[in-house]
PDB file of N, CA and C in Angstrom:
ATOM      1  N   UNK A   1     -11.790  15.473   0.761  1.00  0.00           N
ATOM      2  CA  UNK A   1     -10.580  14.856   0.238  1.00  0.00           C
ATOM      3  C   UNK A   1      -9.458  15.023   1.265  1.00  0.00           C
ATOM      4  N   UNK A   2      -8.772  14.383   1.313  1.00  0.00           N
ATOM      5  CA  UNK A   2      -7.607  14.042   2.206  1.00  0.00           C
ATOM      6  C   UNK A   2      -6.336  14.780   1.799  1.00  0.00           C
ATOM      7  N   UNK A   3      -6.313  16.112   2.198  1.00  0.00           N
ATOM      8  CA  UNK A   3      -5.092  17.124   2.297  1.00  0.00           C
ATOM      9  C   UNK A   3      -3.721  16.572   1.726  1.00  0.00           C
ATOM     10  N   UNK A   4      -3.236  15.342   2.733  1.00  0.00           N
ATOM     11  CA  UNK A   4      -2.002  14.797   2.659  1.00  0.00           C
ATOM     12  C   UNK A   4      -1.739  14.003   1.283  1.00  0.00           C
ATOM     13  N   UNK A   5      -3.101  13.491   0.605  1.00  0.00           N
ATOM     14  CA  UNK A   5      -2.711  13.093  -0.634  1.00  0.00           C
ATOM     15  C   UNK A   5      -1.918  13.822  -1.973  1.00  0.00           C
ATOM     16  N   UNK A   6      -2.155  14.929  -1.913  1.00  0.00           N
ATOM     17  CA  UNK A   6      -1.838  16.254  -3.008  1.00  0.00           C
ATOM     18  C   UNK A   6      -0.590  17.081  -2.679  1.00  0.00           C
ATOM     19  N   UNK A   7      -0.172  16.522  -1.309  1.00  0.00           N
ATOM     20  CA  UNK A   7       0.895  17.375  -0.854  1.00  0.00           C
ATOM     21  C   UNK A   7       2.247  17.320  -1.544  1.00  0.00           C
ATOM     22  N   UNK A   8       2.694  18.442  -2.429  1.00  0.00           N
ATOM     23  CA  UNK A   8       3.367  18.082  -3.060  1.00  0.00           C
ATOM     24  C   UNK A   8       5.113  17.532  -2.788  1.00  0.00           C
ATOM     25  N   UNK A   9       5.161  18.302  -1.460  1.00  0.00           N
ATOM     26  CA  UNK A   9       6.565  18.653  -1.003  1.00  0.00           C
ATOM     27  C   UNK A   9       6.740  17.082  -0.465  1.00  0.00           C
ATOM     28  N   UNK A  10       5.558  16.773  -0.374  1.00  0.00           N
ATOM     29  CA  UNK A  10       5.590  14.813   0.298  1.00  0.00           C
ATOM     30  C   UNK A  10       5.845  13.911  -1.018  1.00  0.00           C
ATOM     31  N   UNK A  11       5.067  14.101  -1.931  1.00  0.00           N
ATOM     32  CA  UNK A  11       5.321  13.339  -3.098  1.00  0.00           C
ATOM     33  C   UNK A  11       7.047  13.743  -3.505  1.00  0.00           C
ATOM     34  N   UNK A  12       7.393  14.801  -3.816  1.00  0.00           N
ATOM     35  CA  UNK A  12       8.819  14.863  -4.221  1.00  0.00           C
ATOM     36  C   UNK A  12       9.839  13.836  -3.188  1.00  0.00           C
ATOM     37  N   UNK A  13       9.449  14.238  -1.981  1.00  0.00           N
ATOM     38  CA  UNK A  13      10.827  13.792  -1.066  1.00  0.00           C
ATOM     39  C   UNK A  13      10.592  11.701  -1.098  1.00  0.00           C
ATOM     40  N   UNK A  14       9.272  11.368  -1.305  1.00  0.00           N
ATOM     41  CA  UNK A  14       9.303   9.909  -1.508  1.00  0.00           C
ATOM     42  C   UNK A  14       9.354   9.637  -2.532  1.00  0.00           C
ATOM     43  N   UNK A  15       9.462  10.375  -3.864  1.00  0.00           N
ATOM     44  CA  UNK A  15      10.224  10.043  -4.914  1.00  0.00           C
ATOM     45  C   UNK A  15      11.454   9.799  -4.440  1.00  0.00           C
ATOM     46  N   UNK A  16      12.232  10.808  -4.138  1.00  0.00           N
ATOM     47  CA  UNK A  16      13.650  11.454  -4.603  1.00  0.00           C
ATOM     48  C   UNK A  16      14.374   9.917  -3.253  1.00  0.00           C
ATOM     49  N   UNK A  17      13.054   9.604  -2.344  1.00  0.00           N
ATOM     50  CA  UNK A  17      13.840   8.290  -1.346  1.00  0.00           C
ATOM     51  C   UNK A  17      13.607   7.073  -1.752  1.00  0.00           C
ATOM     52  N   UNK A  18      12.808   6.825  -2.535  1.00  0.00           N
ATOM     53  CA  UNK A  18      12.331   5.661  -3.542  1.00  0.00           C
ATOM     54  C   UNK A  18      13.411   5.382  -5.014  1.00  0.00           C
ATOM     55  N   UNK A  19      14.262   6.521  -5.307  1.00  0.00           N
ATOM     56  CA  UNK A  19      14.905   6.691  -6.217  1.00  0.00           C
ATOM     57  C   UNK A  19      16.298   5.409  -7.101  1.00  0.00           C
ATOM     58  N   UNK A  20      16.644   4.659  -5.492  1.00  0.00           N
ATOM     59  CA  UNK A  20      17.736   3.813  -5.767  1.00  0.00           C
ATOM     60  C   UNK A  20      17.034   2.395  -5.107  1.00  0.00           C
ATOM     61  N   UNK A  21      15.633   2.781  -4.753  1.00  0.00           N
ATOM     62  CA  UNK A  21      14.653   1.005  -4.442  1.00  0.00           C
ATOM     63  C   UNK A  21      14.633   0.268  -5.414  1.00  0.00           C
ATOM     64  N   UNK A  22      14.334  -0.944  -4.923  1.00  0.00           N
ATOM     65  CA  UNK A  22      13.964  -2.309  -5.906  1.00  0.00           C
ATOM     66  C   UNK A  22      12.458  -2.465  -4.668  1.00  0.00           C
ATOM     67  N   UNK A  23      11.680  -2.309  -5.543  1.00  0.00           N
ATOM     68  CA  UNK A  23      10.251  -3.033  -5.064  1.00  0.00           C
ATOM     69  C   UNK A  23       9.736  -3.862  -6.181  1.00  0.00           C
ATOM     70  N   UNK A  24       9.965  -5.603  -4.718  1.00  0.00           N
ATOM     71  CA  UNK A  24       9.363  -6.536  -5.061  1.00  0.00           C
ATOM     72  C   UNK A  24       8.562  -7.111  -4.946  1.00  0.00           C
ATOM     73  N   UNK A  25       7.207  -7.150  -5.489  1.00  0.00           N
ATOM     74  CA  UNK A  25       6.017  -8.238  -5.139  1.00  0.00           C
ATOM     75  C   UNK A  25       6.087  -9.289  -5.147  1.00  0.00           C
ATOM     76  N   UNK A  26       6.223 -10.172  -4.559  1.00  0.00           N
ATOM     77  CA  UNK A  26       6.073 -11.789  -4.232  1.00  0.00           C
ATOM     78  C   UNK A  26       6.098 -12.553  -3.177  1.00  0.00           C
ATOM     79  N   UNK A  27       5.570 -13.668  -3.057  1.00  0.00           N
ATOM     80  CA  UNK A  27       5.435 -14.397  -2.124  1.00  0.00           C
ATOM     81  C   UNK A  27       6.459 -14.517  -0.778  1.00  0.00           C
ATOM     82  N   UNK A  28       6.113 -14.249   0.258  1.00  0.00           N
ATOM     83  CA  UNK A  28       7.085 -13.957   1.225  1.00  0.00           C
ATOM     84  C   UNK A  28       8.200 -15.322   1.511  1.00  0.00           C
ATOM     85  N   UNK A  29       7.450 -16.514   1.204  1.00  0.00           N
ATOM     86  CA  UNK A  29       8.335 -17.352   0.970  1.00  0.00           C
ATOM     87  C   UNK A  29       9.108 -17.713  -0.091  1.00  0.00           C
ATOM     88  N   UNK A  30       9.116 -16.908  -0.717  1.00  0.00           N
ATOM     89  CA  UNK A  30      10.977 -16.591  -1.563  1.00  0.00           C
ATOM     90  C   UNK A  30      11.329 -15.805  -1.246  1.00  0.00           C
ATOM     91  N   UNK A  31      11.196 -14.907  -0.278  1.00  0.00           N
ATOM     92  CA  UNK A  31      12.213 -13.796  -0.291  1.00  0.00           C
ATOM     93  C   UNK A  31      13.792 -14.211   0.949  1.00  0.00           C
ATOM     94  N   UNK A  32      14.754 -13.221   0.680  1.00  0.00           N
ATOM     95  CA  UNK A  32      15.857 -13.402   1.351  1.00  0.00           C
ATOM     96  C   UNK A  32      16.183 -11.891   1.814  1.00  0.00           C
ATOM     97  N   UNK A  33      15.245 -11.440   2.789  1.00  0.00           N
ATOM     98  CA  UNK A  33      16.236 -10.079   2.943  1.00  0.00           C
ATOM     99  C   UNK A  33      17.711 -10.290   3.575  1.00  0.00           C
ATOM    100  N   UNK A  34      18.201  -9.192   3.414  1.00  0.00           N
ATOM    101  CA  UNK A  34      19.988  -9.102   4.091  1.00  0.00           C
ATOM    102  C   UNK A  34      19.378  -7.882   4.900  1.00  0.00           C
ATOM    103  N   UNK A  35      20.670  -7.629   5.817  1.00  0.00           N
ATOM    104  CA  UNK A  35      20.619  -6.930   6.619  1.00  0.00           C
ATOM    105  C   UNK A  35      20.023  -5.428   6.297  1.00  0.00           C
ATOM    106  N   UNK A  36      19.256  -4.214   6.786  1.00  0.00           N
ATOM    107  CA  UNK A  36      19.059  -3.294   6.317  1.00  0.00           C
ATOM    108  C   UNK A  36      18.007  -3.001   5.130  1.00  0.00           C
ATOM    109  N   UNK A  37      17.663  -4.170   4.477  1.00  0.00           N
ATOM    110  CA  UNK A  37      16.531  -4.309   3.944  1.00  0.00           C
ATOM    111  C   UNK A  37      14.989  -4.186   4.421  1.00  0.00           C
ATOM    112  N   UNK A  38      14.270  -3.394   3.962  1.00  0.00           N
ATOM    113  CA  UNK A  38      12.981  -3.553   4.325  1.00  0.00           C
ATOM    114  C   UNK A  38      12.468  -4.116   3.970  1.00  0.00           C
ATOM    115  N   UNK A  39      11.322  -4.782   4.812  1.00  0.00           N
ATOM    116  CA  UNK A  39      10.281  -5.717   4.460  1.00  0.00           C
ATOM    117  C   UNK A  39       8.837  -5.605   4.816  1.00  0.00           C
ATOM    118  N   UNK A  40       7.875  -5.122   3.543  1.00  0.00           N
ATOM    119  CA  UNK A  40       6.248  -5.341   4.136  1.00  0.00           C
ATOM    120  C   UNK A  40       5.340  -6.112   3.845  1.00  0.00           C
ATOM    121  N   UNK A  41       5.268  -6.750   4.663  1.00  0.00           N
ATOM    122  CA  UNK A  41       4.466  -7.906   4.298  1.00  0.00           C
ATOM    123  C   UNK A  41       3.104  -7.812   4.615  1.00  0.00           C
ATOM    124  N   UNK A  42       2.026  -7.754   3.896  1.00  0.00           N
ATOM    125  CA  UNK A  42       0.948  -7.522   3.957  1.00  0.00           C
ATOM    126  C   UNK A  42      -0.097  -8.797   4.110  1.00  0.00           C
ATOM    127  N   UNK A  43      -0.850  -9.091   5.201  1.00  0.00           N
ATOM    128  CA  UNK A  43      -0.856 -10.599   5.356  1.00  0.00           C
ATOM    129  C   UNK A  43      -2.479 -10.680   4.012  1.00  0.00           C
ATOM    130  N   UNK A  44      -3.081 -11.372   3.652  1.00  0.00           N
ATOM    131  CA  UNK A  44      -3.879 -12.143   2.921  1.00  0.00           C
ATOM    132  C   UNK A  44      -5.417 -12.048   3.721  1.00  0.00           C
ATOM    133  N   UNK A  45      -6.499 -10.998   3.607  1.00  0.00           N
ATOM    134  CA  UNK A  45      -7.599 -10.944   3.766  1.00  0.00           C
ATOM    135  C   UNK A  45      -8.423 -11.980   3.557  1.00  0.00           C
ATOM    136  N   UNK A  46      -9.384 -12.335   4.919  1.00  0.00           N
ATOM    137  CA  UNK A  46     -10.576 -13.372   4.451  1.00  0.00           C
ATOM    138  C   UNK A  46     -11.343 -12.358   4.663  1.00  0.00           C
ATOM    139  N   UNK A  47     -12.468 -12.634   3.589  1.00  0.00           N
ATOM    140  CA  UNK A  47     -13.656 -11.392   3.796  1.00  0.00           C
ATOM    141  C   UNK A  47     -14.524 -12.146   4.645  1.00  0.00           C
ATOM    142  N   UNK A  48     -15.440 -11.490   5.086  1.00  0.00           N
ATOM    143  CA  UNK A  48     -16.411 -12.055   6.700  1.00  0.00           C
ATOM    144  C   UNK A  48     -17.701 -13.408   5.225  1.00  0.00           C
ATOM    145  N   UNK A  49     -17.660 -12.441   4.704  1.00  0.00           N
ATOM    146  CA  UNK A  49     -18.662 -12.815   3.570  1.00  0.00           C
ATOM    147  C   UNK A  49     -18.460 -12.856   2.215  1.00  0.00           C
ATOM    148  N   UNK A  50     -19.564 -13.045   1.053  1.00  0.00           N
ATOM    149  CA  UNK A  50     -18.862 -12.952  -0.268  1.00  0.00           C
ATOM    150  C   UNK A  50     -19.381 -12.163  -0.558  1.00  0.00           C
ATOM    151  N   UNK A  51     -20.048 -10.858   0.137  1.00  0.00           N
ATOM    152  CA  UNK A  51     -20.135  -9.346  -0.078  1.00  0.00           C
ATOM    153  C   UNK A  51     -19.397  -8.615   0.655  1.00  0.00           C
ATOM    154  N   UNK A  52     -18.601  -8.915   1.549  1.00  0.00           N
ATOM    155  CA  UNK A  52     -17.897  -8.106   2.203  1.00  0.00           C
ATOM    156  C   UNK A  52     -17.046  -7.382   1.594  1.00  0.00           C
ATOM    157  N   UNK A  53     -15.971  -7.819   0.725  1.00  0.00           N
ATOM    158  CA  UNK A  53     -14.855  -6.780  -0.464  1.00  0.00           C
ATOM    159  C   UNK A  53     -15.962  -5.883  -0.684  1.00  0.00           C
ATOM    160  N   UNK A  54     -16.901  -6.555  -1.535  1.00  0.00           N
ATOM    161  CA  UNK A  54     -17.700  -5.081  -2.582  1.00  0.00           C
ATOM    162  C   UNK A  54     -18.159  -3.891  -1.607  1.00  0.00           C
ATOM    163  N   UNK A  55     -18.745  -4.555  -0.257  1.00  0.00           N
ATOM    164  CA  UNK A  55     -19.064  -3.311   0.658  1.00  0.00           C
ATOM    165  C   UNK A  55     -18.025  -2.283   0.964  1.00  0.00           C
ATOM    166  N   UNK A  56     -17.285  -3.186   1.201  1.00  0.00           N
ATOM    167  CA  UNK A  56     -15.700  -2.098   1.561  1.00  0.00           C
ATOM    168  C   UNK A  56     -14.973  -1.172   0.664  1.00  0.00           C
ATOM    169  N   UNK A  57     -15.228  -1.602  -0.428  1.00  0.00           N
ATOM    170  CA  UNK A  57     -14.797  -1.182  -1.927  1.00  0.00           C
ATOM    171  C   UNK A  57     -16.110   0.058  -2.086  1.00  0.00           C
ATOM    172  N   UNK A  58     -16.459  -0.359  -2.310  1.00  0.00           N
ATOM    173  CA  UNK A  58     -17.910   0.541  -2.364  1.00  0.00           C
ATOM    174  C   UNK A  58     -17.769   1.483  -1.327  1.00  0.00           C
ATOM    175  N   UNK A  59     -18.046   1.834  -0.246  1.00  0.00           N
ATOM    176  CA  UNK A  59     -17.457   2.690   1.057  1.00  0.00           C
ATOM    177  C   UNK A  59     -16.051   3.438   0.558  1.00  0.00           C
ATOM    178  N   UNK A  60     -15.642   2.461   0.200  1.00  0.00           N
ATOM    179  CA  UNK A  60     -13.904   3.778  -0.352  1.00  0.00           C
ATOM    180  C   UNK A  60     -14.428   4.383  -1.664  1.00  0.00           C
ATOM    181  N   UNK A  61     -15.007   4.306  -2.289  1.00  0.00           N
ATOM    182  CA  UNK A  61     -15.481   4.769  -3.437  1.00  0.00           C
ATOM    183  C   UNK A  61     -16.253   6.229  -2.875  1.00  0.00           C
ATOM    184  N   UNK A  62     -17.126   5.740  -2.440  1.00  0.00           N
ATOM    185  CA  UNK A  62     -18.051   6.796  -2.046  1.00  0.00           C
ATOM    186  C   UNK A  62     -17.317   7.763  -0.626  1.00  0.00           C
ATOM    187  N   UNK A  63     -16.100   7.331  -0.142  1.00  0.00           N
ATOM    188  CA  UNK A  63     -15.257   8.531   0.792  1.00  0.00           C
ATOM    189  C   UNK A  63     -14.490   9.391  -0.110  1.00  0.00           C
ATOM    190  N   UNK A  64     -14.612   8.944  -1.820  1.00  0.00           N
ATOM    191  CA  UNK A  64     -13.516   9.861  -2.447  1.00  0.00           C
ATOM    192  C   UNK A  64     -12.279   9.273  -2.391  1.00  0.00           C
ATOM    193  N   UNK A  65     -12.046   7.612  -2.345  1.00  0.00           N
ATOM    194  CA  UNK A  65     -10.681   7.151  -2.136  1.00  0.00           C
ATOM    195  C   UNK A  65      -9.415   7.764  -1.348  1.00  0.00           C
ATOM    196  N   UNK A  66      -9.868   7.645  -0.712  1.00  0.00           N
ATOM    197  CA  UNK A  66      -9.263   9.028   0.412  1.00  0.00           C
ATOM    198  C   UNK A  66      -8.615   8.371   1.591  1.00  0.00           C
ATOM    199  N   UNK A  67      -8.918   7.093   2.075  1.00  0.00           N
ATOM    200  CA  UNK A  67      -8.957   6.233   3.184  1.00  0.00           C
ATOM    201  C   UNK A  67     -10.016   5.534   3.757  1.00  0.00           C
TER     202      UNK A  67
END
């Protein structure tokens, strides 16, 4: 298992910086950031195949969801 997941002193401090966020999911073409805003945009996976997700999924399963 992956140490850094359980760490507690990490979970508090990205609470306590997450505290005054707005996280929004949606399509990157509506958004309007302003200045100082962050933005992650996560681009849209093609799988190689139409087993490829389940393999990958399956593999994180069996690492203990861990990475």
């Amino acid at each position: 298992m992956n140490p850094n997941i359980l760490d507690k002193d990490n979970i508090l401090a990205c609470s306590k910086a997450l505290q005054n966020a707005e996280i929004i999911y949606q399509d990157f073409s509506n958004i309007s950031p302003k200045p100082k805003d962050f933005v992650d945009i996560d681009p849209p996976y093609q799988p190689i195949n139409k087993y490829f997700i389940y393999k990958i999924y399956k593999a994180w399963l069996y690492r203990g969801r861990s990475g």
